[in-house]
C-alpha atoms as a PDB file:
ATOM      1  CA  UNK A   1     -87.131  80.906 -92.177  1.00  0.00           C
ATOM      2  CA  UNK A   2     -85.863  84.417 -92.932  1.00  0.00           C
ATOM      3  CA  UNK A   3     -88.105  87.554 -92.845  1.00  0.00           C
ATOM      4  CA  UNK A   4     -87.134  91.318 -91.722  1.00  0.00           C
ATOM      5  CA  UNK A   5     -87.874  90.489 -88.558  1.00  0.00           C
ATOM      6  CA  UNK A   6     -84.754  88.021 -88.014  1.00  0.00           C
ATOM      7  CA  UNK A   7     -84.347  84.434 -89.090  1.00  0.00           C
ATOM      8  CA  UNK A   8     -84.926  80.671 -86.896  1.00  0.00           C
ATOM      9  CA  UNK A   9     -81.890  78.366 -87.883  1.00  0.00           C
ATOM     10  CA  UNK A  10     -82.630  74.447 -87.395  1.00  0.00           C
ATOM     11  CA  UNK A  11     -79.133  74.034 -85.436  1.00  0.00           C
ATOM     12  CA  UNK A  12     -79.776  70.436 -85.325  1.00  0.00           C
ATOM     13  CA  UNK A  13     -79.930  69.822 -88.797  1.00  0.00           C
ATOM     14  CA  UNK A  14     -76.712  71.452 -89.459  1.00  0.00           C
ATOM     15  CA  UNK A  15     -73.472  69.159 -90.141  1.00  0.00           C
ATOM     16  CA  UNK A  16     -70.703  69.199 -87.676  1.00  0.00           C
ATOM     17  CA  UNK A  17     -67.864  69.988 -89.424  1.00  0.00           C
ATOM     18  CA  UNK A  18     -64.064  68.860 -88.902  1.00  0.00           C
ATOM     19  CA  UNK A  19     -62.154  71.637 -87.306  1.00  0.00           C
ATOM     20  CA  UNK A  20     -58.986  70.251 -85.324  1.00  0.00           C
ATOM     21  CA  UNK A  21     -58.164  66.583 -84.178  1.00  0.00           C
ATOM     22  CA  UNK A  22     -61.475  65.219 -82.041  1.00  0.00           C
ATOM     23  CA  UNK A  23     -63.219  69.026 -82.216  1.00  0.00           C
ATOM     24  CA  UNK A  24     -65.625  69.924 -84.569  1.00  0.00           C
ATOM     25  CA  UNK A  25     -67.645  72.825 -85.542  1.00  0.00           C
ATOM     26  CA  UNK A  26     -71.298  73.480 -87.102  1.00  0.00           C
ATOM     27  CA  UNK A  27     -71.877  77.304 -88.577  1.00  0.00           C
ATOM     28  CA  UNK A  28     -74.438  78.781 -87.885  1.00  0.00           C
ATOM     29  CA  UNK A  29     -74.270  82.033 -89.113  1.00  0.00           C
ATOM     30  CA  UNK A  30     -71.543  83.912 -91.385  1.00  0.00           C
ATOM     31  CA  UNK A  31     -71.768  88.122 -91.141  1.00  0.00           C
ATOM     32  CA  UNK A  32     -69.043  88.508 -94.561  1.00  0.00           C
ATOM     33  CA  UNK A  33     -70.131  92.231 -94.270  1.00  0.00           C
ATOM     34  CA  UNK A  34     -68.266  92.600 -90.871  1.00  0.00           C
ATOM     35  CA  UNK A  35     -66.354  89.559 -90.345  1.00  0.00           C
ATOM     36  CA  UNK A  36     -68.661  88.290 -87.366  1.00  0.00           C
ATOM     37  CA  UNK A  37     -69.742  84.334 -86.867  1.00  0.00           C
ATOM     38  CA  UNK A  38     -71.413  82.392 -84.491  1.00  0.00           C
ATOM     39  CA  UNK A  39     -70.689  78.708 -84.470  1.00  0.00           C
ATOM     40  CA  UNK A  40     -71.030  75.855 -82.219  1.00  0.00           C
ATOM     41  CA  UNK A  41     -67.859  73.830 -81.068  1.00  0.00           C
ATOM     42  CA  UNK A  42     -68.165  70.622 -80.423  1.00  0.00           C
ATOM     43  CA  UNK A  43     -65.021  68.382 -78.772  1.00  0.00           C
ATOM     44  CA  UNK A  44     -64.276  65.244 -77.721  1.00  0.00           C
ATOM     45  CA  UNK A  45     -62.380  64.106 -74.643  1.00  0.00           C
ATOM     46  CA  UNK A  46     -58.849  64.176 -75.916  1.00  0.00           C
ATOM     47  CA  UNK A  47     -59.559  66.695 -78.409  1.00  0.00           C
ATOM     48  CA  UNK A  48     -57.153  70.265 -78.445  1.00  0.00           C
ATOM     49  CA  UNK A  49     -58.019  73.308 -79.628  1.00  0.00           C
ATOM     50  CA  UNK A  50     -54.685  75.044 -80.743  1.00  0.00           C
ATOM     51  CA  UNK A  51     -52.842  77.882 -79.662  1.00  0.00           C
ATOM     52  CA  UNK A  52     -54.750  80.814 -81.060  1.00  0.00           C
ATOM     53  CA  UNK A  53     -55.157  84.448 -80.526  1.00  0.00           C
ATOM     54  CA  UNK A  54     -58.399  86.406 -81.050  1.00  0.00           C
ATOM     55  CA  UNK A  55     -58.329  89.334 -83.956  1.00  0.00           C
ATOM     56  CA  UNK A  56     -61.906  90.360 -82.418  1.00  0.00           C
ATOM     57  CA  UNK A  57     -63.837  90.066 -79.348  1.00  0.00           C
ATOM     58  CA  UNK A  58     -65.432  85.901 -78.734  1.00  0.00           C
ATOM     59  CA  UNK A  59     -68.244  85.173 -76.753  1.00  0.00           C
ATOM     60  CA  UNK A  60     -68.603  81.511 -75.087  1.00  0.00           C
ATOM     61  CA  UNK A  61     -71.832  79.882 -73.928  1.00  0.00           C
ATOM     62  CA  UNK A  62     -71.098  76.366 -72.369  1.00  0.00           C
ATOM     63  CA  UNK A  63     -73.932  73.887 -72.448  1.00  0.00           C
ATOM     64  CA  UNK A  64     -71.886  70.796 -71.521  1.00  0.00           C
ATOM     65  CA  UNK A  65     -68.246  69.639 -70.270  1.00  0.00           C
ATOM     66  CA  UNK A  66     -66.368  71.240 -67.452  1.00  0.00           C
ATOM     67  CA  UNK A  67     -62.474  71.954 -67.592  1.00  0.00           C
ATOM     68  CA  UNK A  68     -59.828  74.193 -67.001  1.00  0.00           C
ATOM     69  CA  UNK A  69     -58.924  76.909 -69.848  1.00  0.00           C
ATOM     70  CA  UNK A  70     -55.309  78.321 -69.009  1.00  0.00           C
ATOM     71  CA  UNK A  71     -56.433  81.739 -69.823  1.00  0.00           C
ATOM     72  CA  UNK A  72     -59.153  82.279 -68.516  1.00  0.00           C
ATOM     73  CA  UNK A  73     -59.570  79.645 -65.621  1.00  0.00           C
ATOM     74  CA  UNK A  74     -62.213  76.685 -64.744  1.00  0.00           C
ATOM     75  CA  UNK A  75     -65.436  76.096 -67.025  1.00  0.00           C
ATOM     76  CA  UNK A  76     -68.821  73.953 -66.488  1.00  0.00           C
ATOM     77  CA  UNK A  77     -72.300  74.370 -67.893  1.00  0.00           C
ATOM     78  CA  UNK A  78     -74.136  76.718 -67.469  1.00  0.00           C
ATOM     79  CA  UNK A  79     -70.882  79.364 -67.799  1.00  0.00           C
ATOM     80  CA  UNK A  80     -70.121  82.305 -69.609  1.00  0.00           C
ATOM     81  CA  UNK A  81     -66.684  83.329 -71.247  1.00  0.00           C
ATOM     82  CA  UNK A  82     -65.620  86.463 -72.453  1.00  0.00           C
ATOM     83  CA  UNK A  83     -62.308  86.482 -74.912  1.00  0.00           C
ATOM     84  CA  UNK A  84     -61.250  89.934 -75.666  1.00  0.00           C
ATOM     85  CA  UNK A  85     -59.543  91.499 -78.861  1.00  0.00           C
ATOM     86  CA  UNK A  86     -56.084  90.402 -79.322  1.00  0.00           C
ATOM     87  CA  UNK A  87     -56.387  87.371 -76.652  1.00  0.00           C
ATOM     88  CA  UNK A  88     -53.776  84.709 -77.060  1.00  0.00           C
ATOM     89  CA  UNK A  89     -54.995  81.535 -75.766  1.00  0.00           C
ATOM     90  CA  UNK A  90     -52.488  78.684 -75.358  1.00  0.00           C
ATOM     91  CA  UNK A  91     -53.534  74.965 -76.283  1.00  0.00           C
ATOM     92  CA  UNK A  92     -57.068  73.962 -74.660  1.00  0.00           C
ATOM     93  CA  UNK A  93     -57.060  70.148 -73.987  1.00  0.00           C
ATOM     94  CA  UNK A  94     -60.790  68.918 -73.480  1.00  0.00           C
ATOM     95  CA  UNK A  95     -60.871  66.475 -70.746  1.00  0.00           C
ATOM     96  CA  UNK A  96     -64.373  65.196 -71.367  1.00  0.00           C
ATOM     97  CA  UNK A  97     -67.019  65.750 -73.993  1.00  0.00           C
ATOM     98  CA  UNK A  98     -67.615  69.635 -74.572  1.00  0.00           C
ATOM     99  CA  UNK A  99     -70.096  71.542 -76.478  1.00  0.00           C
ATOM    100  CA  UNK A 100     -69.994  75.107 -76.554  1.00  0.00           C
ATOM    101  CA  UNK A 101     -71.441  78.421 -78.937  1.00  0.00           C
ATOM    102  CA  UNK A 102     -69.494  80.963 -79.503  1.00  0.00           C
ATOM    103  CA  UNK A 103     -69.929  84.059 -81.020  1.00  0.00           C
ATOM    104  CA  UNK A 104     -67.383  86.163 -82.664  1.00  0.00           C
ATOM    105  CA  UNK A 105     -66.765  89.791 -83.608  1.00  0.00           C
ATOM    106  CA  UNK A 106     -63.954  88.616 -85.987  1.00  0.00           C
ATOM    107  CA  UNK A 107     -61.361  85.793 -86.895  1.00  0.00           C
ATOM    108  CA  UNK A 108     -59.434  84.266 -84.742  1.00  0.00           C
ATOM    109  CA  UNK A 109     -55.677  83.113 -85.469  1.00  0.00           C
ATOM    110  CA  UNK A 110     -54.141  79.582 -85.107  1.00  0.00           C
ATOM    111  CA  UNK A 111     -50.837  80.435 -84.363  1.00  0.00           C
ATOM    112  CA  UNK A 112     -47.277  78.614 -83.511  1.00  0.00           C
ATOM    113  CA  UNK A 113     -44.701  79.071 -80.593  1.00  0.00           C
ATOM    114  CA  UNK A 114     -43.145  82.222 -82.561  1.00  0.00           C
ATOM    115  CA  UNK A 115     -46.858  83.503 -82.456  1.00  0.00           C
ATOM    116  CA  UNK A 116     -46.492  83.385 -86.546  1.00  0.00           C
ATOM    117  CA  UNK A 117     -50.375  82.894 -88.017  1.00  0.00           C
ATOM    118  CA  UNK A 118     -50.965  78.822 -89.060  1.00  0.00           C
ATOM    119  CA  UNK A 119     -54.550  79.748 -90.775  1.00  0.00           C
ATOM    120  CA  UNK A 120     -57.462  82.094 -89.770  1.00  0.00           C
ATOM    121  CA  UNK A 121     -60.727  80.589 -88.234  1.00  0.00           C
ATOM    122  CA  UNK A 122     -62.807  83.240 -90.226  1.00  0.00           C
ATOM    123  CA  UNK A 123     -65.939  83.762 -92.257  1.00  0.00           C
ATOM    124  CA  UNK A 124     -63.997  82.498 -95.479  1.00  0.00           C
ATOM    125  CA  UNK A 125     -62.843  79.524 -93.945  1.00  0.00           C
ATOM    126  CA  UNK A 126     -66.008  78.860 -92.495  1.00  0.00           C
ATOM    127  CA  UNK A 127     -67.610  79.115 -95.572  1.00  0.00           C
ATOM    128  CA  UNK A 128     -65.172  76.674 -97.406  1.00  0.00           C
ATOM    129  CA  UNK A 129     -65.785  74.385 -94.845  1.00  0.00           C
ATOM    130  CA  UNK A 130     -69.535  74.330 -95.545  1.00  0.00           C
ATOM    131  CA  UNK A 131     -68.875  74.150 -99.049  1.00  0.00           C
ATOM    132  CA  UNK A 132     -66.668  70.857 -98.749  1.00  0.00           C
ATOM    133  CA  UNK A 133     -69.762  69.161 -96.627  1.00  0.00           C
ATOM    134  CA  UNK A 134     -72.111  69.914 -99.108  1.00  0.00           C
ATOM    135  CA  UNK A 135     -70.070  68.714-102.502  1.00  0.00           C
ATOM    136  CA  UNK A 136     -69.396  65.578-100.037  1.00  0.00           C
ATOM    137  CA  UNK A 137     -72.880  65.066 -99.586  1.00  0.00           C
ATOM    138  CA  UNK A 138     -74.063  66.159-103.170  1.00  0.00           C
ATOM    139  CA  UNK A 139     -71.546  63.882-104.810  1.00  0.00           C
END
């Protein structure tokens, strides 16, 4: 439901959508105005995020899996992560089922070794992503 007042999204009736090997992500909401998106990551144990460095501030909510992020140190439930502008955060390797929302002031670049960009995680991408689900399911 949307109304001036603000807007209820049914997060459980989104589709999880492939982002990397064994981590996937469901949008929840796309801002193409200022680049902001908040999105819920979902990975499996042996699942990696890559190497990637933040264009914009991230905020991370964990509601399940515990770990260790290289960057910025040991995670469980219940914790809160803040990822500042221009972050570069090497690999994260999920050692157990994780679920996580994060909300971000901007892209974020997957990026190699030489720190050259691989592809944006951003609001366009997000949206193509959404857009392959639904011609999947539509066709």
């Amino acid at each position: 439901m949307t109304s001036k007042g603000g807007h209820t999204v049914a997060c459980d009736d989104l589709p999880w959508l492939p982002l990397a090997p064994k981590v996937s992500v469901k949008v929840i909401k796309t801002v193409p105005e200022t680049g902001a998106f908040s999105v819920m990551i979902r990975a499996e144990a042996g699942g990696v995020l890559p190497r990637h460095k933040h264009l914009d501030s991230a905020e991370i909510y964990i509601f399940k899996g515990s770990g260790e992020h290289m960057q910025t140190g040991a995670y469980k439930p219940g914790d809160y992560i803040s990822e500042p502008k221009d972050a570069i955060h090497d690999p994260l390797h999920f050692v157990e089922d994780t679920e996580l929302l994060m909300v971000c002031q901007g892209p974020s670049a997957f990026i190699d070794d030489n720190d050259q960009t691989l592809y944006l995680m951003d609001v366009a991408m997000l949206q193509q992503l959404q857009g392959r689900a639904e011609a999947a399911t539509a066709g």
